[in-house]
N, C-alpha and C. Protein backbone atom coordinates (compact mmCIF):
# COMPACT_ATOMS: atom_id res chain seq x y z
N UNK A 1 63.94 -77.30 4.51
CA UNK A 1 64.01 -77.96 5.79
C UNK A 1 62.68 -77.76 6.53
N UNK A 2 62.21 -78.74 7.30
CA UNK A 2 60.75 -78.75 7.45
C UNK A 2 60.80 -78.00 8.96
N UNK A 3 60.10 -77.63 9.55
CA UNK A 3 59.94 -76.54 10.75
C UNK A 3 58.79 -77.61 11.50
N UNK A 4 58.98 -78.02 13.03
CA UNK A 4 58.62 -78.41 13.88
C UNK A 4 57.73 -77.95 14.34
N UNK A 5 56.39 -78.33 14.77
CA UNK A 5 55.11 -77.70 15.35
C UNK A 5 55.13 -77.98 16.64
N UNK A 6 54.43 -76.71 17.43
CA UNK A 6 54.13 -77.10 19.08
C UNK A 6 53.39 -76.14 19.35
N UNK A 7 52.89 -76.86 20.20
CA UNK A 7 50.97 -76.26 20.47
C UNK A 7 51.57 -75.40 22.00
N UNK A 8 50.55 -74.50 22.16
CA UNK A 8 50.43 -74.24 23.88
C UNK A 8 49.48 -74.61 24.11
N UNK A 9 49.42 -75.23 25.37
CA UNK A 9 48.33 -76.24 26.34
C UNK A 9 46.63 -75.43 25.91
N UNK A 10 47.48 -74.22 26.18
CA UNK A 10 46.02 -73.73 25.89
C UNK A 10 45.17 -73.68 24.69
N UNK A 11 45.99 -74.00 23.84
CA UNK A 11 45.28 -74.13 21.80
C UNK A 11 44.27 -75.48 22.29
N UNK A 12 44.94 -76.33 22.44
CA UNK A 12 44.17 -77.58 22.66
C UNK A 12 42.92 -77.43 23.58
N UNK A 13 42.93 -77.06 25.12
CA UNK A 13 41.87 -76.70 25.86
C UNK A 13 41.05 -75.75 25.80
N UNK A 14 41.14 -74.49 25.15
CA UNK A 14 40.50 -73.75 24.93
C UNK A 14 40.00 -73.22 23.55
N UNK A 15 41.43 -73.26 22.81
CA UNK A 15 40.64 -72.60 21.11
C UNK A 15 40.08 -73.58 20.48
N UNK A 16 40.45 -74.45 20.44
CA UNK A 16 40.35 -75.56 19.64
C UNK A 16 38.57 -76.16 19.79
N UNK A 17 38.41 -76.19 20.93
CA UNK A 17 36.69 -76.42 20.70
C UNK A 17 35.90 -75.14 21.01
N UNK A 18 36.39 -74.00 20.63
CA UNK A 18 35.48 -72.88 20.21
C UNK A 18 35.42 -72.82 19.19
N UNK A 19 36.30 -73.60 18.14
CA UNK A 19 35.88 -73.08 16.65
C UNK A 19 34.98 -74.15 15.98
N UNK A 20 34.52 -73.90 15.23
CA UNK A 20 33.33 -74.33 14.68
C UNK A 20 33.71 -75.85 14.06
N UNK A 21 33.34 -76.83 14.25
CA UNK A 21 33.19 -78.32 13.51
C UNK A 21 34.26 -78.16 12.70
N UNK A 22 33.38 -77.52 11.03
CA UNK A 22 33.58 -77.42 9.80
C UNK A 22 34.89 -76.76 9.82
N UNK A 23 35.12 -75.73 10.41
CA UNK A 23 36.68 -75.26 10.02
C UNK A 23 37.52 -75.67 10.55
N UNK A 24 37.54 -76.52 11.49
CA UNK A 24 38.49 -77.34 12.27
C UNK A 24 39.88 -77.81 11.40
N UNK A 25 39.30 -78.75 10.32
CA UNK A 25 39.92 -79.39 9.45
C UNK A 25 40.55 -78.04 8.68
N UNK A 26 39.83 -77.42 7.96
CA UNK A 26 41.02 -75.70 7.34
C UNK A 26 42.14 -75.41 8.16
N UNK A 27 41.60 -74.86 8.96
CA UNK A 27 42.55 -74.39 9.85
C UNK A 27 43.93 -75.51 9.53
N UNK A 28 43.28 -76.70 10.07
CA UNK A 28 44.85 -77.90 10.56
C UNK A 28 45.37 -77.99 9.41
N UNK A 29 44.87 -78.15 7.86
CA UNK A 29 45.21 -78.16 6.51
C UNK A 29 46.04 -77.23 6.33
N UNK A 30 45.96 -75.89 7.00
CA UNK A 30 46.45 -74.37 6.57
C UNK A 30 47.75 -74.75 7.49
N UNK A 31 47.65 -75.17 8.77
CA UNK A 31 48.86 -74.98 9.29
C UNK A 31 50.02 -76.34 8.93
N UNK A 32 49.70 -77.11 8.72
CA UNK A 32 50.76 -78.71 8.46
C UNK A 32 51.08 -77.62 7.11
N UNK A 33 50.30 -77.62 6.16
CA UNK A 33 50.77 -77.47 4.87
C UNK A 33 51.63 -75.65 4.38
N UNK A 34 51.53 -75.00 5.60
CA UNK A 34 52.21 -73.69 5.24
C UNK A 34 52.72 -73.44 5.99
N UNK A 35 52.82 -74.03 7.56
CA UNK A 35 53.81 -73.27 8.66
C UNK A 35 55.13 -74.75 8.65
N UNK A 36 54.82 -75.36 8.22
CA UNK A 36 56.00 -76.84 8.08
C UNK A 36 56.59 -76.49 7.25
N UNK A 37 56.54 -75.78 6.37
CA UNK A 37 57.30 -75.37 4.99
C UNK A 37 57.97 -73.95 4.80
N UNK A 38 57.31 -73.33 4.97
CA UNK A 38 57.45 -71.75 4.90
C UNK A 38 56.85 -70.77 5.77
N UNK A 39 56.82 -70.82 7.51
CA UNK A 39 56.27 -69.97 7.79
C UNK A 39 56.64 -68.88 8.22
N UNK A 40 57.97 -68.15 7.27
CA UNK A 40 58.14 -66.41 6.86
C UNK A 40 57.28 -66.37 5.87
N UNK A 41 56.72 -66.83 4.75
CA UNK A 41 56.48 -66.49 3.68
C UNK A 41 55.10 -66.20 3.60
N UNK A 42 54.17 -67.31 4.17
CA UNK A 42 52.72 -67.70 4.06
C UNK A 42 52.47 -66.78 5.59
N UNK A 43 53.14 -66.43 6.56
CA UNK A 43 52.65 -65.45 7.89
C UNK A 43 53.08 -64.20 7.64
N UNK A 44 52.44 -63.55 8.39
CA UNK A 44 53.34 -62.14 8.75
C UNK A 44 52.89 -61.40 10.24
N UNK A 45 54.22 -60.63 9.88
CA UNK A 45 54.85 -60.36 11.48
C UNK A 45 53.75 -59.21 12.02
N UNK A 46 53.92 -59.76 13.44
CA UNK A 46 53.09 -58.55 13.83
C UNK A 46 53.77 -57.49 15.05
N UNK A 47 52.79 -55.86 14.66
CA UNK A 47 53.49 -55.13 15.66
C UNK A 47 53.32 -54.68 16.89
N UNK A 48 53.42 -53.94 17.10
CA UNK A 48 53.78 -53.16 18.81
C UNK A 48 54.04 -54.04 19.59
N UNK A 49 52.63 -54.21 20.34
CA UNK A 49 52.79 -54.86 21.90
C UNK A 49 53.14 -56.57 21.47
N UNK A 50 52.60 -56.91 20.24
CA UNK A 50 52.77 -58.34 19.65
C UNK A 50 54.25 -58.51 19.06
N UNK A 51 55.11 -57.82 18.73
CA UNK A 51 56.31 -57.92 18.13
C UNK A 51 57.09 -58.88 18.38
N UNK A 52 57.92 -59.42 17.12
CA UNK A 52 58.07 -61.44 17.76
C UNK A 52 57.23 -61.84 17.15
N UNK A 53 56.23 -61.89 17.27
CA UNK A 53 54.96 -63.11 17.05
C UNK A 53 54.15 -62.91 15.17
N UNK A 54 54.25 -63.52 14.76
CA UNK A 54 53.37 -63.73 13.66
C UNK A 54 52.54 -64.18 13.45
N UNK A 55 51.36 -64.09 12.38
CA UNK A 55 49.66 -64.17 12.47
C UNK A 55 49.51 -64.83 10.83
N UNK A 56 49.03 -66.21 10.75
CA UNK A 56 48.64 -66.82 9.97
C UNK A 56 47.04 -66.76 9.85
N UNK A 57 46.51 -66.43 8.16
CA UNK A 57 45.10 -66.05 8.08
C UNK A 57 44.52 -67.11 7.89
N UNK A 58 43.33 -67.35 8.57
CA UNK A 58 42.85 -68.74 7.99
C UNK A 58 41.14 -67.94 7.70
N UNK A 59 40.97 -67.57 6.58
CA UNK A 59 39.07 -67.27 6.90
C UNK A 59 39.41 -65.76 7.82
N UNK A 60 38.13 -66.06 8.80
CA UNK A 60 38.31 -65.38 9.39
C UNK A 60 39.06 -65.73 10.97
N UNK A 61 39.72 -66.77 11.08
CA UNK A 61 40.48 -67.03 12.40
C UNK A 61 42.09 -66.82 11.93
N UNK A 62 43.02 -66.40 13.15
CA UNK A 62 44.17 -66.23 13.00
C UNK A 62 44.83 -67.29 13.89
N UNK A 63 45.84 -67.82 13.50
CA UNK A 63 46.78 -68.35 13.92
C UNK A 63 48.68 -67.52 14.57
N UNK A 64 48.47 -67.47 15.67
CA UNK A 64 49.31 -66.47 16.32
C UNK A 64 50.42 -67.56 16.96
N UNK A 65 51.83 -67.50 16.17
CA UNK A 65 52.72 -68.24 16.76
C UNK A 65 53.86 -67.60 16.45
N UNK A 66 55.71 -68.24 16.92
CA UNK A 66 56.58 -67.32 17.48
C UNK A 66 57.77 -68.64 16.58
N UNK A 67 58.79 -68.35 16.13
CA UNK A 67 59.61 -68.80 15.22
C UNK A 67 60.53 -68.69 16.64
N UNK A 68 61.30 -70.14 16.57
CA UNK A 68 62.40 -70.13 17.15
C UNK A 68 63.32 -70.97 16.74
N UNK A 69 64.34 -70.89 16.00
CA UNK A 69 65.03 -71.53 15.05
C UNK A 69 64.35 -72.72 14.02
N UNK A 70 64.45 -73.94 13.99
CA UNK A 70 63.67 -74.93 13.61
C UNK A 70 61.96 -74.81 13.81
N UNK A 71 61.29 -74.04 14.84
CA UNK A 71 60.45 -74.56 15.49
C UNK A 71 59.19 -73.69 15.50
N UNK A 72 58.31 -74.27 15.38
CA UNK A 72 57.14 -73.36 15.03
C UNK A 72 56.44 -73.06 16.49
N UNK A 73 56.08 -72.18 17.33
CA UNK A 73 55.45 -72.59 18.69
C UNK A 73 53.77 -72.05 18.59
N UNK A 74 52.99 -72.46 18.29
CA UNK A 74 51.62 -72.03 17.75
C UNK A 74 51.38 -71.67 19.69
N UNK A 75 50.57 -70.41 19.53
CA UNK A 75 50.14 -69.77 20.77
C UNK A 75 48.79 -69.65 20.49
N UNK A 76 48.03 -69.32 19.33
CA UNK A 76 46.70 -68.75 19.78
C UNK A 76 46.17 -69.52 18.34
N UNK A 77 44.75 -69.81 18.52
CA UNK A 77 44.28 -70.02 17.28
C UNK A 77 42.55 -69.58 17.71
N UNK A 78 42.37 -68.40 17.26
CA UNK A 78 41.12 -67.50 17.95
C UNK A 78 40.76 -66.90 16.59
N UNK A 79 39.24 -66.39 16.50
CA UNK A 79 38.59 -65.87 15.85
C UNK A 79 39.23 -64.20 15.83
N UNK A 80 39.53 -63.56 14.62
CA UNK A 80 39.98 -62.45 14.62
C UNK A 80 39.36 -61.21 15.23
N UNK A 81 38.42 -61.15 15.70
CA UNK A 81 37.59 -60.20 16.83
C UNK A 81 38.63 -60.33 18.11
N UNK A 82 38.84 -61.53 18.37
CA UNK A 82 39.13 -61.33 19.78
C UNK A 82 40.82 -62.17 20.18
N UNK A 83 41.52 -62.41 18.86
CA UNK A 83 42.68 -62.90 19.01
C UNK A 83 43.73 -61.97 19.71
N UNK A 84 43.54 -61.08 19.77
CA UNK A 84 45.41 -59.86 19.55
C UNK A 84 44.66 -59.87 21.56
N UNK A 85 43.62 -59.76 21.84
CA UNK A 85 43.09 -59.49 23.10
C UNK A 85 43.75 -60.79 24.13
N UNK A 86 43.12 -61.76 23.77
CA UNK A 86 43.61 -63.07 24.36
C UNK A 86 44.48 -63.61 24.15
N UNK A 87 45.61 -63.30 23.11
CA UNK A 87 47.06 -63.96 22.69
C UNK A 87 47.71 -62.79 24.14
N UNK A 88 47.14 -61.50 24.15
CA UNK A 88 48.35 -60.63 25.65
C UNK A 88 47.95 -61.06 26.84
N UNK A 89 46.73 -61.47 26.95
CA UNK A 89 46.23 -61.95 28.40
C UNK A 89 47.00 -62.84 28.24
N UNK A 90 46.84 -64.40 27.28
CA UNK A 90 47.56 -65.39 27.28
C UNK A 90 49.30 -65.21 27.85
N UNK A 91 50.04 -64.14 27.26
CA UNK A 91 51.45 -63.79 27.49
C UNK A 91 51.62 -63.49 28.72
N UNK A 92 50.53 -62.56 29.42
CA UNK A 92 50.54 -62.20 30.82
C UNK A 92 50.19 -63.32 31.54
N UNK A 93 49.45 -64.35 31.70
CA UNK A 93 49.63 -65.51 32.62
C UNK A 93 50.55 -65.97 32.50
N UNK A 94 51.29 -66.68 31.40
CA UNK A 94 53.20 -67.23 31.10
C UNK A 94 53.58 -66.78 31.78
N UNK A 95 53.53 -65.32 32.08
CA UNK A 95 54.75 -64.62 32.82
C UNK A 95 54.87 -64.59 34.04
């Protein structure tokens, strides 16, 4: 059964034109083709303060999103230096 994608406002306005041209297209390849299908299998979970949320590898950028029945909710798509930093700031403005 295929799993539903949804962006936060902020993937689009902010991560999305920090990452580089060329990996643009990886990245979107990595996520249609492994979080629509299987994303327990191809992610994994992450802990402490992130718990809930799982981290898809792309290279060196992560993809940080949250399973809610059917539904995939993509939150962060940041270079791994500075993702786990800006996915909690990100959680702390939501709130």
């Amino acid at each position: 059964m295929p799993f539903s994608l949804h962006y936060h406002p902020s993937v689009g306005e902010e991560d999305i034109p920090d990452i580089p041209r060329n990996l643009r297209r990886r990245i979107a390849d990595a996520i249609e083709s492994r979080l629509t299908l299987q994303p327990h299998q191809y992610g994994a979970p992450l802990r402490k303060t992130l718990k809930g949320y799982w981290k898809l590898r792309v290279g060196d950028y992560r993809v940080i999103y949250k399973l809610e029945k059917d539904d995939v909710l993509i939150l962060a798509i940041r270079h791994r230096k500075t993702v786990y930093d800006d996915m909690l700031r990100r959680i702390d403005q939501d709130n």
